[in-house]
Protein backbone atom coordinates (compact mmCIF):
# COMPACT_ATOMS: atom_id res chain seq x y z
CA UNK A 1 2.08 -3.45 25.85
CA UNK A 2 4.84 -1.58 24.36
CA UNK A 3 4.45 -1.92 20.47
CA UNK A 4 7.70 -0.87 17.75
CA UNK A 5 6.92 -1.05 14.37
CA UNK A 6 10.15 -1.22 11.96
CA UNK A 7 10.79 -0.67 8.69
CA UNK A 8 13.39 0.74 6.53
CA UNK A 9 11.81 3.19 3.84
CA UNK A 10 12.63 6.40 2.71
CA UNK A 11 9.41 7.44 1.10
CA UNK A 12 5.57 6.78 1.95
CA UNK A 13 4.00 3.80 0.54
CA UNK A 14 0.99 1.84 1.42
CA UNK A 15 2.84 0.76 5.06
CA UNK A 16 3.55 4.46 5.89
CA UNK A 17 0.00 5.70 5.31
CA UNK A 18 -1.68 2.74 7.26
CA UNK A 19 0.53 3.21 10.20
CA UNK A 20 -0.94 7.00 10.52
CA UNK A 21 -4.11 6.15 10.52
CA UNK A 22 -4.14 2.94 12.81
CA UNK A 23 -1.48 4.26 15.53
CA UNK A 24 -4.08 7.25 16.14
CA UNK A 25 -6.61 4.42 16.53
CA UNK A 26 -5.50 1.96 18.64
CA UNK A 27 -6.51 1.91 22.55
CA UNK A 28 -3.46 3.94 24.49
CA UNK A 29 -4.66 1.81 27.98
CA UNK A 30 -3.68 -0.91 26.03
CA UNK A 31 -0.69 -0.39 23.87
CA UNK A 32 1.94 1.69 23.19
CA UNK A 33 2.62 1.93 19.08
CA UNK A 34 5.34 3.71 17.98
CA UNK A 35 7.65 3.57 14.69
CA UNK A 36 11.60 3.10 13.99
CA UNK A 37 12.83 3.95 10.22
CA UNK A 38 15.98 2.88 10.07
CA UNK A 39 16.61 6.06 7.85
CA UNK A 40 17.86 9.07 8.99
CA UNK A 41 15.62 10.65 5.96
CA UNK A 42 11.97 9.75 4.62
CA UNK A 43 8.68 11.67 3.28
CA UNK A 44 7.03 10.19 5.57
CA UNK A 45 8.13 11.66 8.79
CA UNK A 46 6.63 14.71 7.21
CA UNK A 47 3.42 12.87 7.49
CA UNK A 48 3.70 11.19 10.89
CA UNK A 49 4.60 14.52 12.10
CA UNK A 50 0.62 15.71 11.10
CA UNK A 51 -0.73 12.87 12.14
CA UNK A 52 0.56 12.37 15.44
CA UNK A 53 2.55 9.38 14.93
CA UNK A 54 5.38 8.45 17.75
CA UNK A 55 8.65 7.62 15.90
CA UNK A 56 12.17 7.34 16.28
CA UNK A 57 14.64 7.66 13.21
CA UNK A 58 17.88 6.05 13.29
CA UNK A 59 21.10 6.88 11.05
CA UNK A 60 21.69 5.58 8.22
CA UNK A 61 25.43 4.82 8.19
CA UNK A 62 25.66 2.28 4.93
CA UNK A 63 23.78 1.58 2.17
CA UNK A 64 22.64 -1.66 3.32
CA UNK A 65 21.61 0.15 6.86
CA UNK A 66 23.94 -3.04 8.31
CA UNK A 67 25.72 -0.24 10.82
CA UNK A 68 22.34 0.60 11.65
CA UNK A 69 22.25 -2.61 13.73
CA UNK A 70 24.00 -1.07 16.92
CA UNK A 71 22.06 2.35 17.14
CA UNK A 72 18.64 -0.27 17.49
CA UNK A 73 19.71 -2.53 19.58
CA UNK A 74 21.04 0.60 21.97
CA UNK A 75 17.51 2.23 20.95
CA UNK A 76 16.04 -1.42 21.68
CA UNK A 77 17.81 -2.46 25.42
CA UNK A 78 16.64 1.21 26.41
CA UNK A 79 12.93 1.32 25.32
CA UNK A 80 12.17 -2.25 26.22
CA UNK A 81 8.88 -3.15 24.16
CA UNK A 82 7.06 -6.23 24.07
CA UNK A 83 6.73 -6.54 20.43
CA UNK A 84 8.43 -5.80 17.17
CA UNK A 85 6.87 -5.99 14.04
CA UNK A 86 9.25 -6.26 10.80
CA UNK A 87 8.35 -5.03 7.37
CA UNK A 88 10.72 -5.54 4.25
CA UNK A 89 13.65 -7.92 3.68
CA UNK A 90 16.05 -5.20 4.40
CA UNK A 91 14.65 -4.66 7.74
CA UNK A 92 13.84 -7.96 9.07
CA UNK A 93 17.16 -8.80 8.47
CA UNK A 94 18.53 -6.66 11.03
CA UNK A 95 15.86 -5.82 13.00
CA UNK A 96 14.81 -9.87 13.84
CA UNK A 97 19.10 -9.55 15.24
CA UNK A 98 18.78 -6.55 17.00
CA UNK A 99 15.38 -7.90 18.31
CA UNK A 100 17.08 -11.28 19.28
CA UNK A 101 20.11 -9.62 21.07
CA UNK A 102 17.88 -6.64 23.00
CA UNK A 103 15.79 -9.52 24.26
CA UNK A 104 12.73 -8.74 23.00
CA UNK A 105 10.05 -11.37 24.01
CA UNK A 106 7.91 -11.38 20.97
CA UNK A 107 9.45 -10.55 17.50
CA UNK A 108 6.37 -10.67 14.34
CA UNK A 109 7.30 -10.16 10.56
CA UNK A 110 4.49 -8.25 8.64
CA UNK A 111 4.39 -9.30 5.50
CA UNK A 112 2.59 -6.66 3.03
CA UNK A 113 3.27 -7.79 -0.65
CA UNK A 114 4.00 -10.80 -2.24
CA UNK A 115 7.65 -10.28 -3.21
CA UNK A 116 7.78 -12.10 -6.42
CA UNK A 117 10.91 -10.23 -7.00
CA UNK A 118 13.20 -12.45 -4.74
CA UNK A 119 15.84 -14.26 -5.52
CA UNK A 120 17.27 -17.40 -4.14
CA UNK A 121 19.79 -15.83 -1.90
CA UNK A 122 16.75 -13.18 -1.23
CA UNK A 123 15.08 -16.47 0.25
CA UNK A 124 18.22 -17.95 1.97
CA UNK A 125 18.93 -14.71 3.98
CA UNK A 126 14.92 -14.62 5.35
CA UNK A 127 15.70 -18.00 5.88
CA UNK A 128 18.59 -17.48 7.84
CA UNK A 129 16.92 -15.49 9.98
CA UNK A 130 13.47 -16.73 10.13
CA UNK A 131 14.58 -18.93 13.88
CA UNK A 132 14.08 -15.88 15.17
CA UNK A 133 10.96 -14.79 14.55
CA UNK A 134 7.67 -15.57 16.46
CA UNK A 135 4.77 -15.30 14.32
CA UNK A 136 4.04 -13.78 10.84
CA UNK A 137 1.18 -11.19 10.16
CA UNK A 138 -0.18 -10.99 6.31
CA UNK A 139 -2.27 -8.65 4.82
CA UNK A 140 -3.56 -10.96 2.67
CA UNK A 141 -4.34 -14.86 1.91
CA UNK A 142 -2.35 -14.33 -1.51
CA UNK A 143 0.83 -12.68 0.85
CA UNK A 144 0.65 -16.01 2.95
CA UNK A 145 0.79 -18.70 0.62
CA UNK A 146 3.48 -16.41 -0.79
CA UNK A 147 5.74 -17.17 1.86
CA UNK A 148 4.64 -20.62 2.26
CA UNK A 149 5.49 -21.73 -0.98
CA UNK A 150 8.75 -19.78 -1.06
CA UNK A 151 10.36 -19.40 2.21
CA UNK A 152 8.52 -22.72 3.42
CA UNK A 153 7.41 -21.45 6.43
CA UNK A 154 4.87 -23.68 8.43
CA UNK A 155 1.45 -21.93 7.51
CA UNK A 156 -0.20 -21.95 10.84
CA UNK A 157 2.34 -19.78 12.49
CA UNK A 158 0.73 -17.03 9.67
CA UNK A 159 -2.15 -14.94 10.09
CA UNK A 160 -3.54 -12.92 7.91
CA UNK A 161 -5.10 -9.77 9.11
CA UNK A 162 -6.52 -7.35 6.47
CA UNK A 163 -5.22 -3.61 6.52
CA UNK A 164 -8.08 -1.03 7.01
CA UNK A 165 -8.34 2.56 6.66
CA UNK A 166 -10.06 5.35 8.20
CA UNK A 167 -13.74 5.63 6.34
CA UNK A 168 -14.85 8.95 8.36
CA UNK A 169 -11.77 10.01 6.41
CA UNK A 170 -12.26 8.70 3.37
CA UNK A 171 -15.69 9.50 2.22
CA UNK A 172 -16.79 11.15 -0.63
CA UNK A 173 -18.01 14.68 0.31
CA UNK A 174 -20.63 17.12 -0.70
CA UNK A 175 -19.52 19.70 -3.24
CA UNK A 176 -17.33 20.40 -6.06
CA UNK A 177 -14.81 22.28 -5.42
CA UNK A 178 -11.70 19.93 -5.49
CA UNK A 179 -13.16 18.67 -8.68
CA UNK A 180 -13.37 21.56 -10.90
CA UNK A 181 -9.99 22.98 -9.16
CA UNK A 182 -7.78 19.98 -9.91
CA UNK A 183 -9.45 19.42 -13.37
CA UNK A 184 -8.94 22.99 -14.10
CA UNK A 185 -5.25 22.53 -13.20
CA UNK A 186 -4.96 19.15 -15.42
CA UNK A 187 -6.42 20.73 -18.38
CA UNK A 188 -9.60 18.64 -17.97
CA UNK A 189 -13.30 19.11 -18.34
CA UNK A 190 -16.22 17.90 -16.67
CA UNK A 191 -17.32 16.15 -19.84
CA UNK A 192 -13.69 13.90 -19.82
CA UNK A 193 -13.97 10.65 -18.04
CA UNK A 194 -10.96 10.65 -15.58
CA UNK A 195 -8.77 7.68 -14.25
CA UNK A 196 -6.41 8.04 -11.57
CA UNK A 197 -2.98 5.86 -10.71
CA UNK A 198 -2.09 6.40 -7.42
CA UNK A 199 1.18 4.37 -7.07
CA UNK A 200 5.15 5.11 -7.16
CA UNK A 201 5.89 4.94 -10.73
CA UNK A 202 8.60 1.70 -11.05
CA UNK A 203 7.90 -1.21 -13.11
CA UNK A 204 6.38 -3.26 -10.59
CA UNK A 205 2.87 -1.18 -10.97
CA UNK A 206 2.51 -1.81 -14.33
CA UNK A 207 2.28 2.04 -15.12
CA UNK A 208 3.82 1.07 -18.73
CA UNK A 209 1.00 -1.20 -19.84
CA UNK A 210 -1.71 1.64 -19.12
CA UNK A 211 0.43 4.19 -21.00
CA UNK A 212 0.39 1.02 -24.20
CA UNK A 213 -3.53 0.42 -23.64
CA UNK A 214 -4.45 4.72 -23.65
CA UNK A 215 -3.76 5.04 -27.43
CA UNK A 216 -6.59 2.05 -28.20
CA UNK A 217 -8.84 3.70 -25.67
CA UNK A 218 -8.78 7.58 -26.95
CA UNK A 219 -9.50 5.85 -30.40
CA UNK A 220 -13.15 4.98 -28.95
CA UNK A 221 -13.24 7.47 -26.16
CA UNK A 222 -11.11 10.42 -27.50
CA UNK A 223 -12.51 12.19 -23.65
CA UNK A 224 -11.08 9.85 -21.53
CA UNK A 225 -8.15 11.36 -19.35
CA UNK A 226 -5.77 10.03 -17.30
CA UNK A 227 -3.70 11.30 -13.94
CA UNK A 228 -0.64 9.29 -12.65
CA UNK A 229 -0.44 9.75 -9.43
CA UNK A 230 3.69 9.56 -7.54
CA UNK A 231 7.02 9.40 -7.18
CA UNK A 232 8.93 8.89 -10.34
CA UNK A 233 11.44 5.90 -10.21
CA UNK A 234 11.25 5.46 -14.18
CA UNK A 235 13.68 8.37 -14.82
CA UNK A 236 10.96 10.00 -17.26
CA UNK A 237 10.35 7.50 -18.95
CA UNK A 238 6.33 6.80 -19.18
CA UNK A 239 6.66 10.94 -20.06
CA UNK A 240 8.67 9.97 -22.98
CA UNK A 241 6.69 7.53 -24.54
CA UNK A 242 3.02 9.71 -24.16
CA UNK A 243 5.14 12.03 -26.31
CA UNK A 244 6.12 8.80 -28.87
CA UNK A 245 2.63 7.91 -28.69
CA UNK A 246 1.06 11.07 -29.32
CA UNK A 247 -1.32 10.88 -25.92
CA UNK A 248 0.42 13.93 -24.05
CA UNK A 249 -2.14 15.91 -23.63
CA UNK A 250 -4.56 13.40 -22.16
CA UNK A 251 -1.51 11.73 -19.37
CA UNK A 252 -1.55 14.51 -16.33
CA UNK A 253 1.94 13.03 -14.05
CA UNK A 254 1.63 14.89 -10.97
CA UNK A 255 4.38 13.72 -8.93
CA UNK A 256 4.64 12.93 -5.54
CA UNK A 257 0.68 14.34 -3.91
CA UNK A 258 -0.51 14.69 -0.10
CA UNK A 259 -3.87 15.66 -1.77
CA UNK A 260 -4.92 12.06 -2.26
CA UNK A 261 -8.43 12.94 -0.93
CA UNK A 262 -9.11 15.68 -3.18
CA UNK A 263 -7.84 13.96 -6.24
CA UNK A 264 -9.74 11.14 -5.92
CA UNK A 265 -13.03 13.99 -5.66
CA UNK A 266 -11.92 15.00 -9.03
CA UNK A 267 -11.77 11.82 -10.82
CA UNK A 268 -13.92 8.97 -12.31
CA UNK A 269 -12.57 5.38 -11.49
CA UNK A 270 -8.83 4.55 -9.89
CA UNK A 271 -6.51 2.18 -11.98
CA UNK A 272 -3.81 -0.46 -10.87
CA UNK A 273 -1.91 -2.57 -13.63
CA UNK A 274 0.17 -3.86 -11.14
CA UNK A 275 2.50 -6.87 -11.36
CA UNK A 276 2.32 -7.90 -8.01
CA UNK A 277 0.86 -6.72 -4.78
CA UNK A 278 -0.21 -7.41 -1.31
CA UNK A 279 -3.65 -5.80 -0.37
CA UNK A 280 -3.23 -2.02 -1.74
CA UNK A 281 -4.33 0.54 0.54
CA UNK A 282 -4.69 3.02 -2.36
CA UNK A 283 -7.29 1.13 -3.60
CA UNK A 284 -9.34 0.57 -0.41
CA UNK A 285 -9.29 4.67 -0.14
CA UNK A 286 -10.85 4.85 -3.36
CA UNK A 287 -12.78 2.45 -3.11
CA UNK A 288 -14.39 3.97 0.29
CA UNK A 289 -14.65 7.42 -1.85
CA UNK A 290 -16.76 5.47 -4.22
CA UNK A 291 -14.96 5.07 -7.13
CA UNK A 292 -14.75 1.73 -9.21
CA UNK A 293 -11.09 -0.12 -9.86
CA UNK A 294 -9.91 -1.53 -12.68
CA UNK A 295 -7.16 -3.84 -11.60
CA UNK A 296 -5.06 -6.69 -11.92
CA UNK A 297 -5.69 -10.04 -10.80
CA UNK A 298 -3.04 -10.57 -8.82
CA UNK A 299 -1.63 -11.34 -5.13
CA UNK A 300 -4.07 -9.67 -2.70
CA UNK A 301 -6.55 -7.70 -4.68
CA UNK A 302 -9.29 -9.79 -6.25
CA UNK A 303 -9.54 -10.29 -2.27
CA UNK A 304 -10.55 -7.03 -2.09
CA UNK A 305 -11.89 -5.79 -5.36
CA UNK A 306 -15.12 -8.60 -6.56
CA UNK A 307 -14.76 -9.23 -10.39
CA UNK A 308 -17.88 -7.36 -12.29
CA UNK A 309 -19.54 -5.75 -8.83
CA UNK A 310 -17.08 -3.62 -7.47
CA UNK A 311 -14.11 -3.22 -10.70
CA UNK A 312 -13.09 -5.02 -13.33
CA UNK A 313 -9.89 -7.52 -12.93
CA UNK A 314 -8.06 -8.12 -15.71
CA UNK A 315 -4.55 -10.06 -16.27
CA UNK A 316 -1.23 -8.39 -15.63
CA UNK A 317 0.73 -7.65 -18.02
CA UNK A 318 -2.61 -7.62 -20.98
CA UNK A 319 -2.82 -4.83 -22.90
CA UNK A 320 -5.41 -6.09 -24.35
CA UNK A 321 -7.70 -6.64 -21.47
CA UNK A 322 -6.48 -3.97 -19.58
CA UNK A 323 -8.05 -1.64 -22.74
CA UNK A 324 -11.26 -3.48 -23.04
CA UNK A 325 -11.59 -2.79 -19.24
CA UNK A 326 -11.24 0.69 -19.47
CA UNK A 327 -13.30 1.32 -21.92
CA UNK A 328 -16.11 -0.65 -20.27
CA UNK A 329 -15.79 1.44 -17.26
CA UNK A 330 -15.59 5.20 -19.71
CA UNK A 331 -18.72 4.32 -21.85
CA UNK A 332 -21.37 3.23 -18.84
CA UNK A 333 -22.04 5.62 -16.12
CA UNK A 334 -24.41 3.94 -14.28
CA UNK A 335 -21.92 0.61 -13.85
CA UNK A 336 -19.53 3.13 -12.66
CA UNK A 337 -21.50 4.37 -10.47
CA UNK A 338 -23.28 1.34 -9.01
CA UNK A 339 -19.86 -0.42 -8.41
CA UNK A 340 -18.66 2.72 -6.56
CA UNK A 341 -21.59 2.41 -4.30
CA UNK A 342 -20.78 -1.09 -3.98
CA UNK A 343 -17.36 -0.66 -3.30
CA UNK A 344 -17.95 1.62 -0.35
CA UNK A 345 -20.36 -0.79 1.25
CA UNK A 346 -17.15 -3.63 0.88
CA UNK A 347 -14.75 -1.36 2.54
CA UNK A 348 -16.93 -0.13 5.36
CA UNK A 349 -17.63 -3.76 5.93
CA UNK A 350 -14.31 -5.43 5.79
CA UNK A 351 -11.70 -2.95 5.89
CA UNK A 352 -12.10 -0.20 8.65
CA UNK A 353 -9.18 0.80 10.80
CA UNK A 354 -11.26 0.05 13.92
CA UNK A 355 -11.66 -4.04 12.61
CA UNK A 356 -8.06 -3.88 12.26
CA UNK A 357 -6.89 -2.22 15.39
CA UNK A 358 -8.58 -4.78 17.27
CA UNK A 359 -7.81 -7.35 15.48
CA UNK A 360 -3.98 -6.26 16.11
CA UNK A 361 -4.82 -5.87 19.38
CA UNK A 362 -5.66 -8.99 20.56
CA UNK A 363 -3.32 -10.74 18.01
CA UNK A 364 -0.53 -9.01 20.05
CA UNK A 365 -2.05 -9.52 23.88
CA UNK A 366 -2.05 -12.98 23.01
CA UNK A 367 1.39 -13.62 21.59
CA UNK A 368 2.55 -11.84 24.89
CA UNK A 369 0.80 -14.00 26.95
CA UNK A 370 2.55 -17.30 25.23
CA UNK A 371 5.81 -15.46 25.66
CA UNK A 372 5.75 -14.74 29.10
CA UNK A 373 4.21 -18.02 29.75
């Protein structure tokens, strides 16, 4: 089988990282994986280049990569593969066309997130080309009733097949090296309880209710620290109002970070206010590297993280609760570190790269086999 993943992204997200660790994985006597980004730019080829990662890039000719339809279908009628799979609006859109005209016998839409965003001509254009597509793939039972309930698509032509990662990767090691380095370079001490964000920093994450709860939190826990994790797409502002709020020097922004191993060595418990989801891969890494999550209780995650034994889940959007969490997890050591150690035995039993290859695997074989029926 001959295997294109498409997507349209110029920076790495959760998508970009699981495709370099399952495309290493899967079985090469059984399937050919490769990548198109319809951009002729992204971080992430950076990181498929280190990984090993097949991919083509395509160019970008307009801003709503509509031009880009031609170079894939050319790229498409050349290659020949069995079976696309679609992430994001933008790129279903053209790639389900380009799929359609190259003749490609199997065309699947991978759904990662929940999307609450869209809008009704959002829906009407997934709509409009939704006769096209085959099958869907979710990463989550919150992702599929998603698009049952909005786009209205008939539920059992959705599957839902959980994302995994790596665990031989992502294991806490022996040693503290990356932790006293990276706290040294925050400003940090061994005696602060540290939270990490790992996340692009746009609204969506919920970055600006953590930055409201961390003045109620320092008021009981003045040692608590926090690092935020990514890209910024807030234009400086979370920076802006640590300075308003007088919590500076206990925010570390890093910025964009390949060092997502080592960081999550140096810190404490991982945070995610987010506003919607699908099923986060950052928090399946830190979960594996035993860390516990304090989260919201939205789309995909209490599927992954279980209220009270592995994090705390909280509302989105609740200051409030979001503090009260927190603190919880600062002031008791031996929760954090029992629903670490929990946490890693959920992730090595649920959400491995291997289950999911195969998984894929023979999800694909046998939506060949219909095809070519």
């Amino acid at each position: 089988m001959k295997v294109f993943h498409i997507l349209s992204n110029p920076g790495i997200g959760g998508i970009e990282g699981m495709l370099s660790e399952l495309i290493p994985k899967i079985d090469k006597n059984r399937c050919d994986m490769r990548v198109v980004n319809m951009r002729s730019e992204s971080k992430a080829y950076h990181l498929w280049d280190k990984t090993n990662v097949p991919y083509c890039k395509l160019k970008t000719p307009s801003k709503l990569l509509l031009g880009s339809i031609f170079g894939l279908i050319k790229l498409l009628r050349k290659e020949r593969p069995d079976i696309l799979e679609i992430y994001g609006l933008r790129a279903n859109i053209i790639g389900r066309l380009a799929g359609k005209l190259a003749g490609v016998p199997v065309i699947i839409t991978g759904v990662l997130s929940t999307d609450d965003w869209r809008k009704w001509y959002h829906v009407w254009l997934d709509r409009a080309t939704g006769w096209v597509v085959d099958s869907w793939i979710a990463n989550s039972q919150a992702c599929k009733k998603s698009i049952v309930d909005r786009e209205k698509y008939p539920p059992e032509r959705i599957s839902v097949i959980y994302d995994g990662i790596d665990i031989s990767y992502w294991t806490k090691a022996d040693g503290t090296s990356d932790r006293e380095r990276l706290r040294r370079e925050w400003g940090f001490s061994e005696d602060n309880v540290v939270f990490v964000t790992v996340a692009n920093l746009r609204p969506d994450k919920g970055v600006q209710f953590l930055i409201e709860a961390i003045p109620a939190v320092l008021d009981k826990q003045p040692k608590s620290r926090f690092v935020l994790v990514g890209s910024d797409w807030m234009g400086g502002k979370l920076q802006n109002r640590c300075k308003q709020l007088g919590i500076e020097n206990a925010v570390t922004f890093t910025g964009f970070r390949r060092d997502i191993h080592a960081i999550y060595q140096a810190v404490d418990a991982a945070v995610l206010p987010s506003l919607r989801e699908g099923l986060p891969i950052c928090l399946i890494e830190a979960m594996s590297m035993e860390l516990p999550i304090v989260a919201s209780m939205v789309s995909g995650i209490p599927e992954l993280v279980v209220e009270g034994q592995t994090g705390l889940l909280v509302p989105s959007g609740n200051i409030e609760a979001l503090t009260n969490a927190l603190q919880d997890i600062e002031q008791n050591e031996i929760m954090r570190m029992e629903m670490g150690k929990a946490g890693k035995k959920r992730v090595h039993e649920n959400f491995t790269i291997e289950r999911m290859a195969k998984e894929l695997i023979e999800y694909y074989e046998k939506k060949l086999t219909e095809a070519i029926k």
